[in-house]
N, C-alpha and C. Protein backbone atom coordinates (compact mmCIF):
# COMPACT_ATOMS: atom_id res chain seq x y z
N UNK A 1 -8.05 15.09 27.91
CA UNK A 1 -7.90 13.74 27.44
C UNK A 1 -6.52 13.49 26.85
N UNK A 2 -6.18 14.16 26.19
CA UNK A 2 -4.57 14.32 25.62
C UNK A 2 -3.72 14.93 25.82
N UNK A 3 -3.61 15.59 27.20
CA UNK A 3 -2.48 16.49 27.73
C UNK A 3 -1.74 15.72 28.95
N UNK A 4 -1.18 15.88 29.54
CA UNK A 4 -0.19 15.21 29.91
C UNK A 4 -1.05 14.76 31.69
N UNK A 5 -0.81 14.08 32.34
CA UNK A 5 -1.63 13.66 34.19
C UNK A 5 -0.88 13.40 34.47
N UNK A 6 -1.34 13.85 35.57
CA UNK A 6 -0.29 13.89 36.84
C UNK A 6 -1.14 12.78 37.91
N UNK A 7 -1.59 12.00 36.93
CA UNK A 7 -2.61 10.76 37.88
C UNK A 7 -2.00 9.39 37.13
N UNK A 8 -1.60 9.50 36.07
CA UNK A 8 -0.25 8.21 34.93
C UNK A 8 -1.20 7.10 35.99
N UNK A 9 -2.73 6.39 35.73
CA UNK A 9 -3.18 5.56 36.21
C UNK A 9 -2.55 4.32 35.33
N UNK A 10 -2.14 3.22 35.28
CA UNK A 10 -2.38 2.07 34.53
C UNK A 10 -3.04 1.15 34.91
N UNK A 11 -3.26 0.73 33.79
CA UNK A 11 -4.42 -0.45 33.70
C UNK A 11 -3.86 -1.74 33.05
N UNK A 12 -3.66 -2.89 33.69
CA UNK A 12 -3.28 -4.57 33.04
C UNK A 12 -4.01 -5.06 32.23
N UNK A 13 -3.29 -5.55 31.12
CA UNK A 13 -3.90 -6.16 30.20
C UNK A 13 -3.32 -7.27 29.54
N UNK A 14 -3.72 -8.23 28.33
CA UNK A 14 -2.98 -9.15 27.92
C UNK A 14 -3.43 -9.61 27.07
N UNK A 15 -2.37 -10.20 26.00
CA UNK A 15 -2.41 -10.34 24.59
C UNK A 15 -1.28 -11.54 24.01
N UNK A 16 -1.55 -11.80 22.98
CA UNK A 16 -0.69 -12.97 22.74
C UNK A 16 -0.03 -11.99 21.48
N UNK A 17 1.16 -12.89 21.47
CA UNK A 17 2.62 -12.01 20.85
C UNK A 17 2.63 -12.75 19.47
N UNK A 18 2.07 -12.21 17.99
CA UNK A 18 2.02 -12.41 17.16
C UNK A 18 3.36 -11.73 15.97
N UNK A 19 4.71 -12.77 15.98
CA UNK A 19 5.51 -12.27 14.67
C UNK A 19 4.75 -12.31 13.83
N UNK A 20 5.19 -11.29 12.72
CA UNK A 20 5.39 -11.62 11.24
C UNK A 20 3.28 -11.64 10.63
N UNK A 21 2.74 -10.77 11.31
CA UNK A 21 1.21 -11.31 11.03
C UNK A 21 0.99 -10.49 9.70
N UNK A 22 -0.11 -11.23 9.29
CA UNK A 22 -0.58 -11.29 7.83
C UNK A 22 -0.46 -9.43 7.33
N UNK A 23 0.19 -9.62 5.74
CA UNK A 23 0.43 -8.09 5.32
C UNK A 23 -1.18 -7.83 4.65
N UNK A 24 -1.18 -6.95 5.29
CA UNK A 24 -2.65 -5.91 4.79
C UNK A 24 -2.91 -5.20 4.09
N UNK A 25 -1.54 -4.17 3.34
CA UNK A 25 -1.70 -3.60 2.18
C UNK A 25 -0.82 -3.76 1.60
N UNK A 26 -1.08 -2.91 0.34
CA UNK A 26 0.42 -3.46 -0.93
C UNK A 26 1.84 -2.88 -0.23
N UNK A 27 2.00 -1.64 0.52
CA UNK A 27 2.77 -1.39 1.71
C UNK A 27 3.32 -2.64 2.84
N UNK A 28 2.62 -2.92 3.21
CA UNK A 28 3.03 -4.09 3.98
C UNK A 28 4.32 -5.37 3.18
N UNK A 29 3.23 -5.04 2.04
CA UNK A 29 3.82 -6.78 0.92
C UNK A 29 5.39 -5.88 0.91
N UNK A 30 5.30 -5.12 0.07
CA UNK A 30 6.30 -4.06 -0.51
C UNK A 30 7.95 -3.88 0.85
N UNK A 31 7.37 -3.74 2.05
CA UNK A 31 8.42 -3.58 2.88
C UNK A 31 8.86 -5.05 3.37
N UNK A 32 8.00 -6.15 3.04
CA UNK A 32 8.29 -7.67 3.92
C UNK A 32 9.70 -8.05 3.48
N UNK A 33 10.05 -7.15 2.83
CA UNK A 33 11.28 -8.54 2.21
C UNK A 33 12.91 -7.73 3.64
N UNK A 34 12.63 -6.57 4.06
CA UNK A 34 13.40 -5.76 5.07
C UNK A 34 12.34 -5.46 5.93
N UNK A 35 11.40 -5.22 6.00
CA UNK A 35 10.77 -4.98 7.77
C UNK A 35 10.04 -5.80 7.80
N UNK A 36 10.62 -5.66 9.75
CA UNK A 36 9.77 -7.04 10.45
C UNK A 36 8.71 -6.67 11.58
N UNK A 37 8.08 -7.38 11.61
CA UNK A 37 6.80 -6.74 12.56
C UNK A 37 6.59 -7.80 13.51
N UNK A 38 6.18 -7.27 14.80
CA UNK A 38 5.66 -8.29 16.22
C UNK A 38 4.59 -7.27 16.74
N UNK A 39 4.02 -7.87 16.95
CA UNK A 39 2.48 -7.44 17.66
C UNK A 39 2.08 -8.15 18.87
N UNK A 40 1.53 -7.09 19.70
CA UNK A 40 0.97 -7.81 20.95
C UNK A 40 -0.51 -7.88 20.65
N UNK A 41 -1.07 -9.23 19.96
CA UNK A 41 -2.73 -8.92 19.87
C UNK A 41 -3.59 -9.16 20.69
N UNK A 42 -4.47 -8.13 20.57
CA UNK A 42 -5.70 -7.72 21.77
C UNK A 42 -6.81 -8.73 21.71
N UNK A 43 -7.72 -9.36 22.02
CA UNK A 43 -8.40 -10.00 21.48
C UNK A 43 -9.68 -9.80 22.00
N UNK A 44 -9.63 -8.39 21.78
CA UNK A 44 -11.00 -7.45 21.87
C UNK A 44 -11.41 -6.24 21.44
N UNK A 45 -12.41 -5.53 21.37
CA UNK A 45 -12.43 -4.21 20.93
C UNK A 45 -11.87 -3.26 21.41
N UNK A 46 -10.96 -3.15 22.59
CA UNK A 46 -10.64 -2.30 23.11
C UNK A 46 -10.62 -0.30 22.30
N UNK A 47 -10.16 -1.00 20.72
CA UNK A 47 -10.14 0.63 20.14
C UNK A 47 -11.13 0.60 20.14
N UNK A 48 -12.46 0.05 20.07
CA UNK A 48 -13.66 0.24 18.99
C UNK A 48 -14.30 1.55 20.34
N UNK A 49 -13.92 0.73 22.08
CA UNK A 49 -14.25 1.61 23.06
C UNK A 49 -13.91 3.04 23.45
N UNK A 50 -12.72 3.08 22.97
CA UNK A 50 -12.12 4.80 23.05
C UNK A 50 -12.27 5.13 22.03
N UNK A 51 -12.63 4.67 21.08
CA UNK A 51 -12.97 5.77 19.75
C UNK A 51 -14.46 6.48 19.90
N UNK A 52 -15.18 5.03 20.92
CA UNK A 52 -16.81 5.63 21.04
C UNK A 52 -16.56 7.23 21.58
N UNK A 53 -15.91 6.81 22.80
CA UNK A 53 -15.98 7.90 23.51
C UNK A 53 -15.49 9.29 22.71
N UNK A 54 -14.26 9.06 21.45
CA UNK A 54 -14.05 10.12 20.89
C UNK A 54 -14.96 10.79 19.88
N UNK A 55 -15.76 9.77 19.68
CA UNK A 55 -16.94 10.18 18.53
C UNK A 55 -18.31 10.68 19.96
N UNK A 56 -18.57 10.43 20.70
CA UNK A 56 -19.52 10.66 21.85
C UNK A 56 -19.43 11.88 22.19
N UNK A 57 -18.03 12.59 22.59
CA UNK A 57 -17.56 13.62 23.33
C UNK A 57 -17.36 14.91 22.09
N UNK A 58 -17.08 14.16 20.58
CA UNK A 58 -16.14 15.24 20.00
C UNK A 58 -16.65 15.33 18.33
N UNK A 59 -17.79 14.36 18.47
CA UNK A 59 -18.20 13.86 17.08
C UNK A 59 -17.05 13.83 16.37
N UNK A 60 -16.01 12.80 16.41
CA UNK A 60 -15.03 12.30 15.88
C UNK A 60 -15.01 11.05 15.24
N UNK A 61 -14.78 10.77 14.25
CA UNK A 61 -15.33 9.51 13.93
C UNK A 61 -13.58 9.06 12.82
N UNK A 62 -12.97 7.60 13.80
CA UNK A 62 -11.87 7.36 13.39
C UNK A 62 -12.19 5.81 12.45
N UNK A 63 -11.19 6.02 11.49
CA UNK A 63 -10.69 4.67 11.03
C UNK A 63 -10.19 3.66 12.04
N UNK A 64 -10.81 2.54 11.79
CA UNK A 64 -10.05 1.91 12.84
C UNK A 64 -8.68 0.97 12.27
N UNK A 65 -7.94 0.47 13.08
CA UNK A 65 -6.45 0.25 12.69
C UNK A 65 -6.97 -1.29 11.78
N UNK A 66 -5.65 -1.34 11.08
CA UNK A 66 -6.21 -2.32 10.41
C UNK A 66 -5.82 -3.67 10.50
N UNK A 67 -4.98 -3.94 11.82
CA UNK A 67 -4.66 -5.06 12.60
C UNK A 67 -5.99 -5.06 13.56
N UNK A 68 -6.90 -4.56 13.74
CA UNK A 68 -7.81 -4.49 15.42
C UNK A 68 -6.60 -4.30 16.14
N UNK A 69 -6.84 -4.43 17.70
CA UNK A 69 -6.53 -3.87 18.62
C UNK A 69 -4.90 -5.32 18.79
N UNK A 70 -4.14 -3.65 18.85
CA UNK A 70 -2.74 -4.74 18.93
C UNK A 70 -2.05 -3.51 19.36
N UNK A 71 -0.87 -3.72 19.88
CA UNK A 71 0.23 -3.06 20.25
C UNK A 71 1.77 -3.17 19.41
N UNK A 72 2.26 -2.59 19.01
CA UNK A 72 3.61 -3.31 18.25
C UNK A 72 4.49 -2.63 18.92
N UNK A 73 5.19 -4.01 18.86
CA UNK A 73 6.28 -4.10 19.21
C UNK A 73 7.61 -4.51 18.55
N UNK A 74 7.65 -4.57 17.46
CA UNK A 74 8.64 -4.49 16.41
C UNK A 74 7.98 -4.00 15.24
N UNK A 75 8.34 -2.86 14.31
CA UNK A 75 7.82 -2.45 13.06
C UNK A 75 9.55 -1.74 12.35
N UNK A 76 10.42 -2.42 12.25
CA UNK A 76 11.45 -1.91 11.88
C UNK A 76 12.43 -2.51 10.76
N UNK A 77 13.41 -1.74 10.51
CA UNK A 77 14.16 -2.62 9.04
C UNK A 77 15.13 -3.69 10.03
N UNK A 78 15.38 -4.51 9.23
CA UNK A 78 15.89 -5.70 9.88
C UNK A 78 16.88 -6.12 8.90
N UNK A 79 18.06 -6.19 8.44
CA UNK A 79 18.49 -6.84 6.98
C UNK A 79 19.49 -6.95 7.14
N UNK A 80 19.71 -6.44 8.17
CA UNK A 80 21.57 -7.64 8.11
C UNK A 80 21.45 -9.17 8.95
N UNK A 81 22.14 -10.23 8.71
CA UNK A 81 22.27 -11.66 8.59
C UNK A 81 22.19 -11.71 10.43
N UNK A 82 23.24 -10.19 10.93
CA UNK A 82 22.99 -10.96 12.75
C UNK A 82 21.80 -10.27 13.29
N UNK A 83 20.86 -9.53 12.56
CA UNK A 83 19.43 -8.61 13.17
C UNK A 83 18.35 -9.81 12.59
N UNK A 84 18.89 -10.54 11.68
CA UNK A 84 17.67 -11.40 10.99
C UNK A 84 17.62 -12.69 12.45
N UNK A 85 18.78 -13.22 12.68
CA UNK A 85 19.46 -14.12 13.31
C UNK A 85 18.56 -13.89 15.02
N UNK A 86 18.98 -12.67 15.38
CA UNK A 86 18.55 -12.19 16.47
C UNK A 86 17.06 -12.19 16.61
N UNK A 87 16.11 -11.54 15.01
CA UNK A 87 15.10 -11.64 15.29
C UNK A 87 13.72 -12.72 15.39
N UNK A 88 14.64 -14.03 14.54
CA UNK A 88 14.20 -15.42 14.44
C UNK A 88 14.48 -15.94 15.73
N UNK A 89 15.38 -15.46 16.53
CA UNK A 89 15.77 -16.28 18.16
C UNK A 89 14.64 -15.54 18.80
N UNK A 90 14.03 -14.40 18.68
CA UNK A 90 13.04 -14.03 19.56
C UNK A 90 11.68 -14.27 18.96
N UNK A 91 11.05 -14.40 18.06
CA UNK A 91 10.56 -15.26 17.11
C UNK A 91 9.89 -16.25 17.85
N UNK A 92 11.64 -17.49 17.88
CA UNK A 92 10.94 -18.60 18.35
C UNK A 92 10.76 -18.63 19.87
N UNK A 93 11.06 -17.90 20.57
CA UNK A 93 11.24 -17.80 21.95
C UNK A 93 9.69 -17.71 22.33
N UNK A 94 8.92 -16.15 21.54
CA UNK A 94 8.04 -15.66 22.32
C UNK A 94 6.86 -15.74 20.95
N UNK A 95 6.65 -16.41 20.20
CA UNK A 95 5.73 -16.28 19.12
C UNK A 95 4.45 -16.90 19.93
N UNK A 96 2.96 -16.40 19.67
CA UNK A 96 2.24 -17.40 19.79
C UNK A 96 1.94 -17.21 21.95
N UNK A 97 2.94 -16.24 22.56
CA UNK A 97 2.59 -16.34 24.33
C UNK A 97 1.88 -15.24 24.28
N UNK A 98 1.24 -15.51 25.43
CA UNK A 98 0.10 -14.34 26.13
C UNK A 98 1.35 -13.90 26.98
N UNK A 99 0.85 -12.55 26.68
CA UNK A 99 2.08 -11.60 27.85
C UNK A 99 1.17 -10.56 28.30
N UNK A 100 1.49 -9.54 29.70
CA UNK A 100 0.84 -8.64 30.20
C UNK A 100 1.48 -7.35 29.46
N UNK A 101 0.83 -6.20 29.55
CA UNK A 101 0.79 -5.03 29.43
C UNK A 101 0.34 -4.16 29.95
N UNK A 102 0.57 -2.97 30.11
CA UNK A 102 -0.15 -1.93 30.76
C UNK A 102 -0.27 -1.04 29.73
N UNK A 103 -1.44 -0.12 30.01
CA UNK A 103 -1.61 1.39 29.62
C UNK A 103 -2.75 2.03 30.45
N UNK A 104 -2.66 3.34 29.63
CA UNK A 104 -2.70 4.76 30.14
C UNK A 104 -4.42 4.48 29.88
N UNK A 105 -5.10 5.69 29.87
CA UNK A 105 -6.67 5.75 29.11
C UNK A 105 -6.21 7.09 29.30
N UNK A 106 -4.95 7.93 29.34
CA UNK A 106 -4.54 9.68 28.78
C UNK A 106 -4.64 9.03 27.17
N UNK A 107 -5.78 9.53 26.62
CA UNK A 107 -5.53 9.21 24.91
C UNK A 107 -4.79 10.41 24.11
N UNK A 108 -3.99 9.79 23.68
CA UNK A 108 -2.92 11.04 23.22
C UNK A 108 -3.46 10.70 21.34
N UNK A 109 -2.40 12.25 20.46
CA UNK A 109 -3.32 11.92 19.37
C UNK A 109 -1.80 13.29 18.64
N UNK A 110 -1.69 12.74 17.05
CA UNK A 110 -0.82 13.89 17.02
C UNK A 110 -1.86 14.65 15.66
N UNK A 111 -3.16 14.68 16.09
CA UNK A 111 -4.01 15.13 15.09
C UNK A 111 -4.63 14.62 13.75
N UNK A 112 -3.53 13.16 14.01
CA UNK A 112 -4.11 12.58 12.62
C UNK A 112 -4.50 10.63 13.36
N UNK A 113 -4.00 10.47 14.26
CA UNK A 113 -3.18 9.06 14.97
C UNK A 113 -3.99 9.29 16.24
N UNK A 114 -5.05 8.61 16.78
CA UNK A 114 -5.22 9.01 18.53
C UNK A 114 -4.61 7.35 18.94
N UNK A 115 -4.37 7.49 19.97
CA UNK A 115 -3.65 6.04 20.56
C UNK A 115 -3.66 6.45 22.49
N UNK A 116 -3.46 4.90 23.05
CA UNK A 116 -3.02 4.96 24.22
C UNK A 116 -2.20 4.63 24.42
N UNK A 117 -0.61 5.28 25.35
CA UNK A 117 0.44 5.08 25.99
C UNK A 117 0.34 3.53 26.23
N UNK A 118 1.57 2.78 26.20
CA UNK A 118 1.63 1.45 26.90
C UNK A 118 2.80 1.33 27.00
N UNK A 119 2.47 0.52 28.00
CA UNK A 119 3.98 -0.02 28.82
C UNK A 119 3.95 -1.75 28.56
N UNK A 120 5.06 -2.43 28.30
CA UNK A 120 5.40 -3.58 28.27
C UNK A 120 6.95 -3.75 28.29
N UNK A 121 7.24 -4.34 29.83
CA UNK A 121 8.43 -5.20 30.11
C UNK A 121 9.09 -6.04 28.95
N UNK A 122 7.79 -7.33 28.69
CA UNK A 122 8.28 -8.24 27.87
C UNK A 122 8.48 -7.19 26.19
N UNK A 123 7.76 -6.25 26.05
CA UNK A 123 8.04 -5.67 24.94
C UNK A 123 9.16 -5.42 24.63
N UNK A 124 10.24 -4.41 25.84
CA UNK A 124 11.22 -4.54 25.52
C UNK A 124 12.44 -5.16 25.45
N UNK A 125 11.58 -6.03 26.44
CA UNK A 125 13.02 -7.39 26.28
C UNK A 125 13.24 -7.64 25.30
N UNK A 126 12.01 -7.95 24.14
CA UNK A 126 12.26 -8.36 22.68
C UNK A 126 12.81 -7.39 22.30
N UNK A 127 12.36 -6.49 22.42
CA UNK A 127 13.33 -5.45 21.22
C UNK A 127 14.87 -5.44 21.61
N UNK A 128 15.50 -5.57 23.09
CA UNK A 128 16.56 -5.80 23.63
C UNK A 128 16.77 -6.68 22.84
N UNK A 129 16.30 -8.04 22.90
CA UNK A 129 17.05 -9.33 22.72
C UNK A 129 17.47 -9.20 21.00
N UNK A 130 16.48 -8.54 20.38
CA UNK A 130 16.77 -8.29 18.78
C UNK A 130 17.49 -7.46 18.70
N UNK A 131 18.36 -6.61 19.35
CA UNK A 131 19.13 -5.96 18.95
C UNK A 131 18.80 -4.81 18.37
N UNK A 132 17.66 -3.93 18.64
CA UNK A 132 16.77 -2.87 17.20
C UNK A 132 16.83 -1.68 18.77
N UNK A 133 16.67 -1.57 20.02
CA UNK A 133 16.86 -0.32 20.56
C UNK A 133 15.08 -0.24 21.02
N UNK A 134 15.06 1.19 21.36
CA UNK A 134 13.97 2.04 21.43
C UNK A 134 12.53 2.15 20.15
N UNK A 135 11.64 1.75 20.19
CA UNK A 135 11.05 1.92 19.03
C UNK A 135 10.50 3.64 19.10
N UNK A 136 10.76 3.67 17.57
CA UNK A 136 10.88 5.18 16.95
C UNK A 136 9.75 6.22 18.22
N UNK A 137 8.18 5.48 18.11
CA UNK A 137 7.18 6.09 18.37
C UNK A 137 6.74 5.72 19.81
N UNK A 138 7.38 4.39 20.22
CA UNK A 138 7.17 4.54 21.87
C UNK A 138 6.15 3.23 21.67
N UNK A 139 5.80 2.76 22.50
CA UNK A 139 4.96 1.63 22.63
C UNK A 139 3.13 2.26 22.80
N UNK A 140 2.18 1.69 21.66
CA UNK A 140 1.19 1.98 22.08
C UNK A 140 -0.14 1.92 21.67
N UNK A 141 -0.94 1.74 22.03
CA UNK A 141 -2.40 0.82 21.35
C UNK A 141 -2.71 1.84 20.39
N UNK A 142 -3.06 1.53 19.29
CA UNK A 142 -3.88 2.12 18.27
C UNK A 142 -5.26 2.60 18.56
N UNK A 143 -6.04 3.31 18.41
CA UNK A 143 -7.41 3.68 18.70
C UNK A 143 -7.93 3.54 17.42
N UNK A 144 -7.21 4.58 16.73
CA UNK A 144 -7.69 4.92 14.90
C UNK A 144 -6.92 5.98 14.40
N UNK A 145 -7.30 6.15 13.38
CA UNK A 145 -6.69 7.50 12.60
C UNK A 145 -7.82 8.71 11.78
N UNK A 146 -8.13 9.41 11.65
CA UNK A 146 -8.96 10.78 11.11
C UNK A 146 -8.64 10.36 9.24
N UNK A 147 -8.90 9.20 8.81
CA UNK A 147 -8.15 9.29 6.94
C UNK A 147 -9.09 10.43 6.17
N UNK A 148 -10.62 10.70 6.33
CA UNK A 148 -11.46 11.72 5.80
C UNK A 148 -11.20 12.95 5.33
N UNK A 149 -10.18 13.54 4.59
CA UNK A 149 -10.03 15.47 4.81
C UNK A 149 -10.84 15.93 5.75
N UNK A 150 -12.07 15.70 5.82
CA UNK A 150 -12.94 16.53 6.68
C UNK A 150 -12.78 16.12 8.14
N UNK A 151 -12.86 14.82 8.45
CA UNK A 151 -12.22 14.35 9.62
C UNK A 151 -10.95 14.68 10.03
N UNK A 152 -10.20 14.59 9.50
CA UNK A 152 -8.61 15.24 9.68
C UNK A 152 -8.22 16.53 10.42
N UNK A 153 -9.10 17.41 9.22
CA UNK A 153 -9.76 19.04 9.65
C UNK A 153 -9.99 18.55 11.01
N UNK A 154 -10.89 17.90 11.00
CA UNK A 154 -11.68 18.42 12.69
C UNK A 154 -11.01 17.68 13.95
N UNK A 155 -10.27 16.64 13.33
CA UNK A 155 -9.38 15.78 14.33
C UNK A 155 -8.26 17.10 14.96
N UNK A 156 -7.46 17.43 13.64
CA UNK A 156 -6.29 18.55 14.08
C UNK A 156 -7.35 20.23 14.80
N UNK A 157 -8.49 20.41 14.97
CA UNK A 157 -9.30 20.89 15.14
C UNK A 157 -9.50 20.83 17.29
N UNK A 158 -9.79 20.05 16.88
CA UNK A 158 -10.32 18.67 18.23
C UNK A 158 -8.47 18.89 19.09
N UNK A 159 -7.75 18.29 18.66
CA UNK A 159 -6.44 18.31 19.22
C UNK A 159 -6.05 19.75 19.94
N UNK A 160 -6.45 20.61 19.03
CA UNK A 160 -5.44 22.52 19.22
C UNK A 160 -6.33 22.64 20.46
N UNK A 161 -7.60 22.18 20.32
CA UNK A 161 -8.50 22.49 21.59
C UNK A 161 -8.35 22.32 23.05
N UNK A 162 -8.00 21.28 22.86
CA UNK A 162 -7.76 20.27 24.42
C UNK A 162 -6.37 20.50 24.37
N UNK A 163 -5.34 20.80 23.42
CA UNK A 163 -4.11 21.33 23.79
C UNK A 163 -4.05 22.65 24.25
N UNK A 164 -5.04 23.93 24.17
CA UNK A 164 -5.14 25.14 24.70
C UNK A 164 -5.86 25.51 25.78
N UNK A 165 -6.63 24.05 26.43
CA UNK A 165 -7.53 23.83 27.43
C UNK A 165 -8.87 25.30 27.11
N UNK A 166 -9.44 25.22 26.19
CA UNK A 166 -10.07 25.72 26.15
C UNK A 166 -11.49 24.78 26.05
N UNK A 167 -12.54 25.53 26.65
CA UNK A 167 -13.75 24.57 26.97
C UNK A 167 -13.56 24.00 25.36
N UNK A 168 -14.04 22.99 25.93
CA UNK A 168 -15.05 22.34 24.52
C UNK A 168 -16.63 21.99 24.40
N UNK A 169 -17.63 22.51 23.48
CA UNK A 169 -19.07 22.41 23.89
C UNK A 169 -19.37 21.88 22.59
């Protein structure tokens, strides 16, 4: 499930392109005044479905993200006058459109984070047009995260497994 295919199927999807959406924790409030955020939102369960399967297959049981199902596409510092400039022109360009996407169902995971690969054109046009580059972590749907110690344990547990291809029962 999390090792690399040599089958890279994608699957189309689509979401409307939400700047600047509502801050969720005191983190969020805390970084608004320098990072800016764009989201591609899902407007379905899509994580709630691959997490089943990770709790079905692995008795894994994730937090789910705390946007629901979205993709980001900007989560970065922004604070000089021509990145602010740049990122209000893409802003008003693409706030508020349904755009396509693709991804993977290879659910990748770095033991604490499971997510699916995605691809979006229009994703990086924005990040092109803003001037910000490559995002750090790559483009890609949230599933959930392991926050439990004990979940964590068994998430980084769960991961070494299917990274050593050793059965799992």
């Amino acid at each position: 499930m999390v090792q690399e295919s040599n089958l890279n199927i994608l699957h189309k999807s689509f979401g409307k392109i939400e700047f600047d959406p509502i801050d969720k924790t005191k983190k969020h409030i805390y970084q608004s005044d320098w990072k800016k955020t764009a989201i591609i939102h899902l407007d379905c369960d899509i994580h709630l479905y691959y997490s089943w399967f990770l709790k079905k297959r692995y008795n894994l049981i994730l937090n789910e993200p705390l946007r629901n199902a979205h993709v980001t596409i900007i989560s970065d510092r922004i604070d000089t006058e021509e990145l602010i400039d740049k990122y209000i022109e893409c802003k008003n360009k693409w706030n508020n459109k349904i755009v396509e996407f693709e991804y993977s169902v290879d659910i990748r995971s770095d033991g604490f984070h499971w997510w699916l690969p995605v691809t979006s054109v229009i994703g990086q046009q924005i990040r092109n047009d803003a001037m910000i580059g490559d995002p750090h972590f790559g483009f890609h749907l949230n599933i959930g995260n392991a926050m439990q110690p004990l979940m964590k344990q068994h998430s980084e547990y769960i991961l070494g497994l299917i990274k050593s291809e050793l059965p799992i029962s």
